[in-house]
Protein backbone atom coordinates (compact mmCIF):
# COMPACT_ATOMS: atom_id res chain seq x y z
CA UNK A 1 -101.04 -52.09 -48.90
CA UNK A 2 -104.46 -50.86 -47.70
CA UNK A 3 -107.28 -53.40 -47.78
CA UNK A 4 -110.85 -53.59 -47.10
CA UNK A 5 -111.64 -56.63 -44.67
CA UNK A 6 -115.58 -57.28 -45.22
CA UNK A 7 -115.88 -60.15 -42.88
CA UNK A 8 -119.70 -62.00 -42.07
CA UNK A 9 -119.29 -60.25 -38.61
CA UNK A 10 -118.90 -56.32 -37.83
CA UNK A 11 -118.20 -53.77 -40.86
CA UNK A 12 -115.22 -53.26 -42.84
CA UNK A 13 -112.05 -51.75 -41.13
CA UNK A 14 -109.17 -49.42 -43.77
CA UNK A 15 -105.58 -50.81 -42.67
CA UNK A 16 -103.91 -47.37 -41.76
CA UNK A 17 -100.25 -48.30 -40.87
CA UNK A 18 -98.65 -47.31 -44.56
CA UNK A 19 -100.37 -44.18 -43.78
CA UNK A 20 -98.68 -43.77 -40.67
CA UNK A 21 -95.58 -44.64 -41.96
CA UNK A 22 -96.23 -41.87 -45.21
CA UNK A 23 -96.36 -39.34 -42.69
CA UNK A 24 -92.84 -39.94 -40.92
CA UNK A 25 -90.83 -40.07 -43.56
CA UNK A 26 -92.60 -36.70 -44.73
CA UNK A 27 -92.26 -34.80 -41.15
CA UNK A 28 -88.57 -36.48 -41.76
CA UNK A 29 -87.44 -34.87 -44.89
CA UNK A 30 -89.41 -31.84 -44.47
CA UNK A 31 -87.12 -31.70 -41.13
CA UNK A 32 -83.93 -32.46 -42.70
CA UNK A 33 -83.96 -30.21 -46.04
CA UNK A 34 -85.48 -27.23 -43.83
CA UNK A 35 -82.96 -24.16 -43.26
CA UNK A 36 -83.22 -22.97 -39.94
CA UNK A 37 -83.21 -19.15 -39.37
CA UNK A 38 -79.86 -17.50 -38.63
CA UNK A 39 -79.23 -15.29 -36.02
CA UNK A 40 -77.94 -11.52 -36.69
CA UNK A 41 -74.90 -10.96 -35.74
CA UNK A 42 -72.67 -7.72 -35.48
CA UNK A 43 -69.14 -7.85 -35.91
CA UNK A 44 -66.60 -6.61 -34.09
CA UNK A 45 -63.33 -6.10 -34.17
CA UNK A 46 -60.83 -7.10 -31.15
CA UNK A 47 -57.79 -5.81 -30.42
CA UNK A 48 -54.49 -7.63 -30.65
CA UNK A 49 -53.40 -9.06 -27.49
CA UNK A 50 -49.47 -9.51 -28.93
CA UNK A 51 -49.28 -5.02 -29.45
CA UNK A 52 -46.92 -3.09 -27.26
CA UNK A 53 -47.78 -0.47 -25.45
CA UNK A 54 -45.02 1.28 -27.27
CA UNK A 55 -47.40 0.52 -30.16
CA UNK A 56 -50.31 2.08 -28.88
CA UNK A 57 -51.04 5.99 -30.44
CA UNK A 58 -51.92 8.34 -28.32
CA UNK A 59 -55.84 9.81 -28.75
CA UNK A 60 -56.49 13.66 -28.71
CA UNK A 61 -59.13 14.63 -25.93
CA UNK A 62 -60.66 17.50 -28.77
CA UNK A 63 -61.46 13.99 -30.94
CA UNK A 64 -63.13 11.90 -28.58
CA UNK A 65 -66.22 11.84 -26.90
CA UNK A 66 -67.11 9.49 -24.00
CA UNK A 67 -70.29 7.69 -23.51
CA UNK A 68 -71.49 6.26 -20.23
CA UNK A 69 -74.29 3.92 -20.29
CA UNK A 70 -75.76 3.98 -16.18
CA UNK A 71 -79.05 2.42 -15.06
CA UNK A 72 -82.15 3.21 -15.88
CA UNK A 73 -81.42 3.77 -19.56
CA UNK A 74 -79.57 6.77 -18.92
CA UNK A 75 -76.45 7.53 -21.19
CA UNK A 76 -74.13 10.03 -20.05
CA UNK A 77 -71.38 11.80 -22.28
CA UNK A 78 -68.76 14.67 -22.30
CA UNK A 79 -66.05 15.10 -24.41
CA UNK A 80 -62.73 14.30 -24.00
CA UNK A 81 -61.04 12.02 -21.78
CA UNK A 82 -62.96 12.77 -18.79
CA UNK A 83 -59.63 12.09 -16.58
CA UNK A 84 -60.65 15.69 -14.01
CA UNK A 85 -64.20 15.26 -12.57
CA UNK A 86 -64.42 18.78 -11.39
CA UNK A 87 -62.93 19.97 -15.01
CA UNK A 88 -65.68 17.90 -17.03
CA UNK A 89 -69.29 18.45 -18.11
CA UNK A 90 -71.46 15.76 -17.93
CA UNK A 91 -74.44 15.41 -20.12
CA UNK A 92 -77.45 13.04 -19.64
CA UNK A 93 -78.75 11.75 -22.51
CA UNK A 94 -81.49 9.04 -23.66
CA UNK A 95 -81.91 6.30 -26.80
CA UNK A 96 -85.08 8.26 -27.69
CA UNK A 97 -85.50 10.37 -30.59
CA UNK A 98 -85.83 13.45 -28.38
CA UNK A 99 -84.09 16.43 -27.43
CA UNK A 100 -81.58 14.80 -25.36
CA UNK A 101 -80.87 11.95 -28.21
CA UNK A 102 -77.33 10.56 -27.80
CA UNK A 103 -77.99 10.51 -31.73
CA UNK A 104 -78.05 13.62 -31.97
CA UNK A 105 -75.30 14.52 -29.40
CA UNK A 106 -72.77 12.01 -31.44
CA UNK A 107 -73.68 13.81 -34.65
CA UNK A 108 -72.70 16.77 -33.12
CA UNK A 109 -69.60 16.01 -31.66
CA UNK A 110 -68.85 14.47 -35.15
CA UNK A 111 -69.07 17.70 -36.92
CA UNK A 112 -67.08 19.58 -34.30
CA UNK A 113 -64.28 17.20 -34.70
CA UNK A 114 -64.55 17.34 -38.65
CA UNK A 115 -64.44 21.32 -38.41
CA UNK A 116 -61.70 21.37 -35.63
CA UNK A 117 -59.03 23.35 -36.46
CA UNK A 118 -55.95 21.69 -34.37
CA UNK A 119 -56.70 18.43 -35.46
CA UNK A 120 -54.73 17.23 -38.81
CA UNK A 121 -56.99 16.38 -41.84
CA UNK A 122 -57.03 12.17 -41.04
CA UNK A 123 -57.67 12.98 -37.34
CA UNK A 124 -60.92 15.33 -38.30
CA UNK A 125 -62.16 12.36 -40.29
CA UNK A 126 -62.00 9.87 -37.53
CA UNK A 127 -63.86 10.96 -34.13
CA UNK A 128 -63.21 8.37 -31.51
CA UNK A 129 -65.78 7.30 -28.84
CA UNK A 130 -64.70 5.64 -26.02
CA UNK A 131 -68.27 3.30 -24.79
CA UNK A 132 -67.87 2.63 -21.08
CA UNK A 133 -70.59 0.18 -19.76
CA UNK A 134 -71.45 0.49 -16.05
CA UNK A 135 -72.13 -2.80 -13.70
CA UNK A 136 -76.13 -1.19 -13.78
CA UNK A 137 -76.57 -1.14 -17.06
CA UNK A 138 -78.80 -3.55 -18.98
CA UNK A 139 -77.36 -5.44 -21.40
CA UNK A 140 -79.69 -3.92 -24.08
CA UNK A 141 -78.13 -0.58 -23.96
CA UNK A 142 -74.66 -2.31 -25.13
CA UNK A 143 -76.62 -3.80 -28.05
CA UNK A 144 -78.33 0.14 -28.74
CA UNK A 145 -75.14 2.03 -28.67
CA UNK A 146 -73.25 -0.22 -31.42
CA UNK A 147 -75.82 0.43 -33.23
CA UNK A 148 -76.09 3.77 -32.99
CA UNK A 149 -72.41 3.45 -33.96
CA UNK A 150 -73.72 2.28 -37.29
CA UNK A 151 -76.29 4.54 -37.96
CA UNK A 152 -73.81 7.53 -37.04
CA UNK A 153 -71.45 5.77 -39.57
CA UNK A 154 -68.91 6.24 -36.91
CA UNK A 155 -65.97 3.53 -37.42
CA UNK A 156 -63.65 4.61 -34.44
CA UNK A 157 -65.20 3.27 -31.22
CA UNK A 158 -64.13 1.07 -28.23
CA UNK A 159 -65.84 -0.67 -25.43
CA UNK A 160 -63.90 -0.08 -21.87
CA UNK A 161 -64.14 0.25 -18.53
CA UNK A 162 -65.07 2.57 -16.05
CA UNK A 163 -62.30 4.16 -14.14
CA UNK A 164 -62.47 5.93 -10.77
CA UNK A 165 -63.03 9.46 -12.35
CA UNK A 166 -65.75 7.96 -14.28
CA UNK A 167 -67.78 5.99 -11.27
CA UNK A 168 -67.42 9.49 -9.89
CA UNK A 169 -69.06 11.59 -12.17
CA UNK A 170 -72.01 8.37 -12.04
CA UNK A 171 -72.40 8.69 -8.87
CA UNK A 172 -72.81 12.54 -9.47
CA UNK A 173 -75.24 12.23 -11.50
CA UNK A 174 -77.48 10.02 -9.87
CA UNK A 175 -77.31 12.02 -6.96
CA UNK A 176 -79.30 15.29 -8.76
């Protein structure tokens, strides 16, 4: 409890330890029943590790699209499989709202497949993209293409690696 001490010698002194002690246990329970601010998180779905390969469906090139993300924020694509370098066009493209969107080239590519005429009706509805980080990309660019997955509403996507044909057409690239 607080008192005044009015003594004969110096003026009166307020006892400020229950004060003190009023503010811990408020900085305490304003601690404890705080919620702390959850981080966003995207989910993703993994493959199973117990499928055979037997199991494993084969993917038609004229439903796929491939999407390279190289250094310097550069995201090359071409459709198909990509599996003859000299036989594939290679497209640069940007996460920019620009000409060269990769926005606007997955939209694309997403109403070709839906109009394609030798692809069954549940194939035209599902376009497959194939995302193939390289070892110079920033880690940002990952993050940017899922979500352009999500604002292209595309559902059919998988993250892989790059194979020789692939570092290839990279290295092609760079080189203009």
């Amino acid at each position: 409890m607080a008192e005044i001490n009015t003594g004969k010698k110096g003026s009166p002194r307020v006892d400020m330890t229950p004060m003190v002690d009023l503010g811990f246990l408020l900085v305490t329970f304003f601690m404890v029943t705080t919620t702390f601010s959850k981080p966003n998180v995207m989910a993703l779905a993994m493959p199973d590790k117990t499928q055979k390969k037997d199991d494993i469906q084969a993917v038609k090139e004229s439903q796929t699209i491939t999407v390279i993300l190289a250094e310097n924020n550069r995201v090359l694509y071409y459709t198909g499989l990509g599996v003859d370098p000299s036989k594939t066009t290679v497209e640069v493209g940007y996460f920019n709202d620009g000409a060269k969107s990769i926005r606007k080239a997955l939209l694309k590519r997403k109403d070709d497949v839906a109009v394609s005429p030798n692809l069954t009706a549940d194939e035209r509805k599902n376009m497959i993209v194939l995302i193939k980080p390289d070892e110079k990309c920033r880690y940002k660019n990952v993050v940017d293409i899922l979500d352009e997955m999500k604002i292209c509403d595309i559902k059919t996507y998988a993250i892989v690696g790059l194979s020789e044909p692939d570092k290839e057409m990279v290295k092609s690239t760079t080189a203009q």
